[in-house]
N, C-alpha and C. Protein backbone atom coordinates (compact mmCIF):
# COMPACT_ATOMS: atom_id res chain seq x y z
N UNK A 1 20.37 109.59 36.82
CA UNK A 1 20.74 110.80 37.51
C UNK A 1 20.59 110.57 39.02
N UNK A 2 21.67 110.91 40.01
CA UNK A 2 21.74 111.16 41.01
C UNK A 2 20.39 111.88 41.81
N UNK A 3 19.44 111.26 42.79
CA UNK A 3 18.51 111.84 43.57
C UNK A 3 18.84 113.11 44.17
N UNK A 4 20.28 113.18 44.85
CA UNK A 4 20.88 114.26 45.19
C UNK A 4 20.96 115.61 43.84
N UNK A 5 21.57 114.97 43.21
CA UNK A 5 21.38 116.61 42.08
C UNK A 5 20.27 116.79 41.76
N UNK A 6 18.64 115.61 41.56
CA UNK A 6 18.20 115.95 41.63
C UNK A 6 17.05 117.08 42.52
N UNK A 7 17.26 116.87 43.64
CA UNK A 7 16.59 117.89 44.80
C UNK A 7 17.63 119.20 44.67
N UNK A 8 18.93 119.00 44.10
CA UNK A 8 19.84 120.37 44.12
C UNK A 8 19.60 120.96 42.78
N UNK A 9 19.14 120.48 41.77
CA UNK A 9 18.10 121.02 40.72
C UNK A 9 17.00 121.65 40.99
N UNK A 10 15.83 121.24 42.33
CA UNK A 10 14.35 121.68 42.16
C UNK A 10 14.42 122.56 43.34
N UNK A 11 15.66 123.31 43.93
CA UNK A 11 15.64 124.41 44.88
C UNK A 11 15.12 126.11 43.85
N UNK A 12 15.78 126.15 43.19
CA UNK A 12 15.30 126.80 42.40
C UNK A 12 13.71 127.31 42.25
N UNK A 13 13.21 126.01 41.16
CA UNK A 13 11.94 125.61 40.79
C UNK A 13 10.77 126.38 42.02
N UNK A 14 11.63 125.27 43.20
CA UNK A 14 10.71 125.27 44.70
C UNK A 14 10.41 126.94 44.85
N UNK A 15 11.41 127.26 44.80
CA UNK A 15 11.52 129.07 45.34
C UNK A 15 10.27 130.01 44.48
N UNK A 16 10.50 129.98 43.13
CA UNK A 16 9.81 130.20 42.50
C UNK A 16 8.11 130.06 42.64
N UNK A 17 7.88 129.03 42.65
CA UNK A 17 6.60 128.79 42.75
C UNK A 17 6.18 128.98 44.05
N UNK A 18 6.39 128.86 44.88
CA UNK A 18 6.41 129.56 46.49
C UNK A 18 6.26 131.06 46.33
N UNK A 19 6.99 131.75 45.41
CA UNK A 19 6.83 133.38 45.16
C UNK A 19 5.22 133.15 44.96
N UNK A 20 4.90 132.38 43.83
CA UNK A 20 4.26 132.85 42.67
C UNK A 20 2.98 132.36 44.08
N UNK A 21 2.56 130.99 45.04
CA UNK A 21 1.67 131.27 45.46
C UNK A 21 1.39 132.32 46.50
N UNK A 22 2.64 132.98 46.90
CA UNK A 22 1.90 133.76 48.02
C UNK A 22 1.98 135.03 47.06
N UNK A 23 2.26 135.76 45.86
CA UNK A 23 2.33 136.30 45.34
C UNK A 23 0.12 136.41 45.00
N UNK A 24 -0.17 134.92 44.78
CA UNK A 24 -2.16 134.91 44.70
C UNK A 24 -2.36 135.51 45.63
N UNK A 25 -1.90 134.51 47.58
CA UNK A 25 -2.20 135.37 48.40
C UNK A 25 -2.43 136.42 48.73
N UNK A 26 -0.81 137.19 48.39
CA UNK A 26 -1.30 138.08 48.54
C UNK A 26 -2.57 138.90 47.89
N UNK A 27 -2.62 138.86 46.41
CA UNK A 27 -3.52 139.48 45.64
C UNK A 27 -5.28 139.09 46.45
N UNK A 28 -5.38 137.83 47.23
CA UNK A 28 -6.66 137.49 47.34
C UNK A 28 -6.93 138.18 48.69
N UNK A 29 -5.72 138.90 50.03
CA UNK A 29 -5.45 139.10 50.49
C UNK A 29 -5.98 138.47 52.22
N UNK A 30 -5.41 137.02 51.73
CA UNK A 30 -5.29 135.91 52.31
C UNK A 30 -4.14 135.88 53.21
N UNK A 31 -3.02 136.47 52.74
CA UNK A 31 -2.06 136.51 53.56
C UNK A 31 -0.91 137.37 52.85
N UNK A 32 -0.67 138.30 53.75
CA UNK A 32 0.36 139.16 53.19
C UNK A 32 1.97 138.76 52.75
N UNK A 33 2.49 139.68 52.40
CA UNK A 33 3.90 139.35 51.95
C UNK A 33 4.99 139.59 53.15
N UNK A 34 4.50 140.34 54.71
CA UNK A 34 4.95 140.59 55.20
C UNK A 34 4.95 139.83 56.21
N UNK A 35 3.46 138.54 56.45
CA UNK A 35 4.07 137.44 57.12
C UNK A 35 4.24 136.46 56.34
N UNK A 36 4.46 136.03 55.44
CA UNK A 36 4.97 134.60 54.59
C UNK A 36 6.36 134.55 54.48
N UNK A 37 7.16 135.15 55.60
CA UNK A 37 8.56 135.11 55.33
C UNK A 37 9.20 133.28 56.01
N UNK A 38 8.19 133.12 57.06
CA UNK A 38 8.60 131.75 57.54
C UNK A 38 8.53 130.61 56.55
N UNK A 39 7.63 130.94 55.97
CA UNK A 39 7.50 130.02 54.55
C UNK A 39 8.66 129.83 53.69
N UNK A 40 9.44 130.57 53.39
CA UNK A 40 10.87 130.65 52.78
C UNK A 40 11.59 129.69 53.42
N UNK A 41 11.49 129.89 55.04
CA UNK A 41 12.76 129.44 55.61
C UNK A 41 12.01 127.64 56.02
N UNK A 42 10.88 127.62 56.44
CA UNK A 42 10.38 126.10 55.76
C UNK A 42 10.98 125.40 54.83
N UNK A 43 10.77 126.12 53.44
CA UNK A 43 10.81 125.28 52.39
C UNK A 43 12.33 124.97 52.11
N UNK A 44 13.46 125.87 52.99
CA UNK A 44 15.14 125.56 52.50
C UNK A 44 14.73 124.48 53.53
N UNK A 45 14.22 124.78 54.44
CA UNK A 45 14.61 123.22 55.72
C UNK A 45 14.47 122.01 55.21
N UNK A 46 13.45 121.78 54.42
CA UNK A 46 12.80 120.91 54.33
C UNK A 46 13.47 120.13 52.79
N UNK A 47 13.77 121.28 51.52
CA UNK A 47 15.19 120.78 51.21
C UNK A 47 16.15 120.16 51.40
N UNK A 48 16.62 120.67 52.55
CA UNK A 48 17.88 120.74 53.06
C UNK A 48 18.22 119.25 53.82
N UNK A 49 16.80 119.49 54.50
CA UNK A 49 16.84 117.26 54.84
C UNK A 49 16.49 116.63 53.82
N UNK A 50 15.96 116.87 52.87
CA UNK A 50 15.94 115.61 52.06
C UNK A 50 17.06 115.54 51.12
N UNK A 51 18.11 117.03 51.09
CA UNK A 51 19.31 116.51 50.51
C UNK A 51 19.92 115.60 51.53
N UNK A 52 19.93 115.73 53.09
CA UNK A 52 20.74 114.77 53.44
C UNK A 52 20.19 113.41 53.74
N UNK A 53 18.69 113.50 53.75
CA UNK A 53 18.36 111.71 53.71
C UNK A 53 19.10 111.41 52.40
N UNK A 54 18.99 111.93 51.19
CA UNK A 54 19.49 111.20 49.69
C UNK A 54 20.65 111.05 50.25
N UNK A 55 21.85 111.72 50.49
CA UNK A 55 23.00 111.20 50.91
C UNK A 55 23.11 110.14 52.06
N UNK A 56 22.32 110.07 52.75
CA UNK A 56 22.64 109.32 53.90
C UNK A 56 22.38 108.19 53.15
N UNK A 57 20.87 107.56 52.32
CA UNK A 57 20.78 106.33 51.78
C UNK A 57 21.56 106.31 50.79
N UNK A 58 22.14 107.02 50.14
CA UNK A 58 23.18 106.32 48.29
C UNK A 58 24.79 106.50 49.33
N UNK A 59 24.53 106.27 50.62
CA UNK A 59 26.17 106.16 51.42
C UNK A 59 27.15 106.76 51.18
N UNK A 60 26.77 108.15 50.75
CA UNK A 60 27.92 109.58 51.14
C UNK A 60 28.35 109.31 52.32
N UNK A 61 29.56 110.24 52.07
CA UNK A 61 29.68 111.05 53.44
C UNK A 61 29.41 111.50 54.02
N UNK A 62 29.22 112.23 55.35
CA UNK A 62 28.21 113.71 55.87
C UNK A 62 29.21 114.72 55.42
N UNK A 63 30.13 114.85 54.83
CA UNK A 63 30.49 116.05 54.89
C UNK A 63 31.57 115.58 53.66
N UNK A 64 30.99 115.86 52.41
CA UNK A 64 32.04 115.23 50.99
C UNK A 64 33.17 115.98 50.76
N UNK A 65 33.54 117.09 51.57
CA UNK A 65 34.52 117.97 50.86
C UNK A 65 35.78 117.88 51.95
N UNK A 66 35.21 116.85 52.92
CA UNK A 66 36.78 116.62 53.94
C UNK A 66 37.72 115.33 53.31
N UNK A 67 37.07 114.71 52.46
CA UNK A 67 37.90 113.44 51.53
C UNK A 67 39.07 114.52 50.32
N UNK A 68 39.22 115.67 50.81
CA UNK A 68 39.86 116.58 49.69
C UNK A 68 41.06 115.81 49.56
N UNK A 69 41.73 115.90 48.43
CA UNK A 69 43.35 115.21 48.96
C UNK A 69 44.33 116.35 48.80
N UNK A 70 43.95 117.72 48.53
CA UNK A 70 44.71 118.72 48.70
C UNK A 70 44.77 119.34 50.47
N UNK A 71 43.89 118.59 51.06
CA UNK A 71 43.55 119.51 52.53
C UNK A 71 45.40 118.80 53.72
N UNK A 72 44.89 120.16 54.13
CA UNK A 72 46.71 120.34 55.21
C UNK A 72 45.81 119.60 56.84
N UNK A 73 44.81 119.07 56.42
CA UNK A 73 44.32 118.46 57.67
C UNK A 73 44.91 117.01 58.03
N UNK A 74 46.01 116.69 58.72
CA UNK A 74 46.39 115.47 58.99
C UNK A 74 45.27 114.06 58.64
N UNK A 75 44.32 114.32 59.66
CA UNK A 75 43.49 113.34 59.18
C UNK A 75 42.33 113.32 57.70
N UNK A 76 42.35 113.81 57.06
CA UNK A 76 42.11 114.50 55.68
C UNK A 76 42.22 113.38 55.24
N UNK A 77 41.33 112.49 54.39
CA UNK A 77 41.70 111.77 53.47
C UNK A 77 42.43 110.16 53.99
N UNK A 78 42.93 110.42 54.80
CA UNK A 78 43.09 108.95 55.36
C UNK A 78 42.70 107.92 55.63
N UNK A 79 41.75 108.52 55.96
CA UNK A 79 40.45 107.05 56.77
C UNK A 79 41.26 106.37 57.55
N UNK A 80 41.61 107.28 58.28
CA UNK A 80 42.15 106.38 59.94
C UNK A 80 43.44 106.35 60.39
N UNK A 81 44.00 105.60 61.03
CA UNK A 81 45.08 105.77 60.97
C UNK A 81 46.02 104.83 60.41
N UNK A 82 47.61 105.07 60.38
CA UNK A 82 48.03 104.33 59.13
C UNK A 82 48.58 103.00 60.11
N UNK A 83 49.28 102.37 58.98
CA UNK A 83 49.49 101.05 60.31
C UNK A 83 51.03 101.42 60.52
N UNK A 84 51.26 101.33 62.24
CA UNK A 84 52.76 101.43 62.64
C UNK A 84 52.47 102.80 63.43
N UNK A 85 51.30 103.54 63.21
CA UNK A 85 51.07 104.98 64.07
C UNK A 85 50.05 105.03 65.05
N UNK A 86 50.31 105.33 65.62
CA UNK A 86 49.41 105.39 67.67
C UNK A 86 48.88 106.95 67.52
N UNK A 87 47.68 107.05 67.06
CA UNK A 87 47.09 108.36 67.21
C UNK A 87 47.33 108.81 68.78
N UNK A 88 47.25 110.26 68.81
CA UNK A 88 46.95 110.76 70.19
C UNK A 88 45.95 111.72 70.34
N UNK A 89 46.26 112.58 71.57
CA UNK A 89 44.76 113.83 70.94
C UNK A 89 45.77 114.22 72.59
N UNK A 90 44.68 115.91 72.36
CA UNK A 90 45.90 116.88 73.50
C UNK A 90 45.46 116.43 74.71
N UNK A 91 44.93 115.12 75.08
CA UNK A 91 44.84 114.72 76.68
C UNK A 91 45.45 113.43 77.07
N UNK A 92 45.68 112.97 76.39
CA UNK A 92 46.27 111.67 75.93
C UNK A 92 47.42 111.41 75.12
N UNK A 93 49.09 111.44 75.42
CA UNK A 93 49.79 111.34 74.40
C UNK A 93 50.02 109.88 73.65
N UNK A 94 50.17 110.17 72.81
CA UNK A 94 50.45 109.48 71.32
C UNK A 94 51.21 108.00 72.19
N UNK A 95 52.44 108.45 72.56
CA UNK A 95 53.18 107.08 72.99
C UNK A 95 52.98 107.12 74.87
N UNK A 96 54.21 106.13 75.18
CA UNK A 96 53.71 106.56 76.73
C UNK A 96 55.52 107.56 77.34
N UNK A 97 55.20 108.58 78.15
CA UNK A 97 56.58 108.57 78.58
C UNK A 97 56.84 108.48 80.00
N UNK A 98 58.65 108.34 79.63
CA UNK A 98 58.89 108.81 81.55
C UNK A 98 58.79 109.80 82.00
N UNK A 99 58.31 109.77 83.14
CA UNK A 99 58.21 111.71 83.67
C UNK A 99 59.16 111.33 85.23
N UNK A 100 60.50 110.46 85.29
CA UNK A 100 60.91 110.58 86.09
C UNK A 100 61.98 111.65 86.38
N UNK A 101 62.76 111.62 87.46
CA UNK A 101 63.50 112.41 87.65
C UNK A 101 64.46 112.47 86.83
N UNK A 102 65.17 113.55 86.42
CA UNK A 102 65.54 113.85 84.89
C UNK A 102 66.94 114.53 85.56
N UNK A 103 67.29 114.94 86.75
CA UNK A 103 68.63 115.99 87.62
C UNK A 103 68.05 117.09 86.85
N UNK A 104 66.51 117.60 87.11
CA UNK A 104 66.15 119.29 87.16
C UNK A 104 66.10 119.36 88.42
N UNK A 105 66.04 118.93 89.49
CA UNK A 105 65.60 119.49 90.44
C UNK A 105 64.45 119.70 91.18
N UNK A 106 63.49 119.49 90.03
CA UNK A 106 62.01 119.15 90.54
C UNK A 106 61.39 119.02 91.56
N UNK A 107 60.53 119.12 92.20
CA UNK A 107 59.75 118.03 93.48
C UNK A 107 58.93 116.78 92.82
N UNK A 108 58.88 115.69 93.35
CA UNK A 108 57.98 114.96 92.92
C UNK A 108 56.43 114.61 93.46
């Protein structure tokens, strides 16, 4: 079994038993229910990186759901660019052009 499903299995578990100790707390009245809320948001953090160390070491992706092959995202699924195509981006065009005088009238 995958390390990753496993930690996406024990979120659950985690939550639970986190109730159940400040749930003593409270009863021993050690600490109320009204500050142990940071504790919640601890324990997703701390989840939450060790789902992405597991992915980072078994060499996921950072982000598995952009390899979609249904996505309308040009670069979607490609891994790069194809051969015979000159990527561009909106500061930089793609090929090179002329921007000479064309008979508009222009100034140069």
């Amino acid at each position: 079994m995958s390390r990753y499903i496993l930690i996406r299995r024990l979120w659950a578990p985690a939550f639970l038993l986190l109730v159940g100790v400040m749930a003593l707390l409270a009863q021993a009245n050690i600490l109320g229910w009204s500050q142990s809320w940071p504790l919640f948001l601890i324990l997703a953090g701390v989840l939450m990186l060790a789902e992405r160390a597991v992915l980072a070491a078994e060499g996921y992706p950072q982000n598995p759901g952009a390899a979609n092959s249904g996505s309308t995202h040009p670069a979607a699924g490609s891994g790069g660019p194809q051969p015979g195509q000159n990527p561009g981006s909106a500061i930089v065009p793609s090929e090179p052009r002329d921007f000479g005088d064309h008979g508009s009238g222009a100034q140069s």
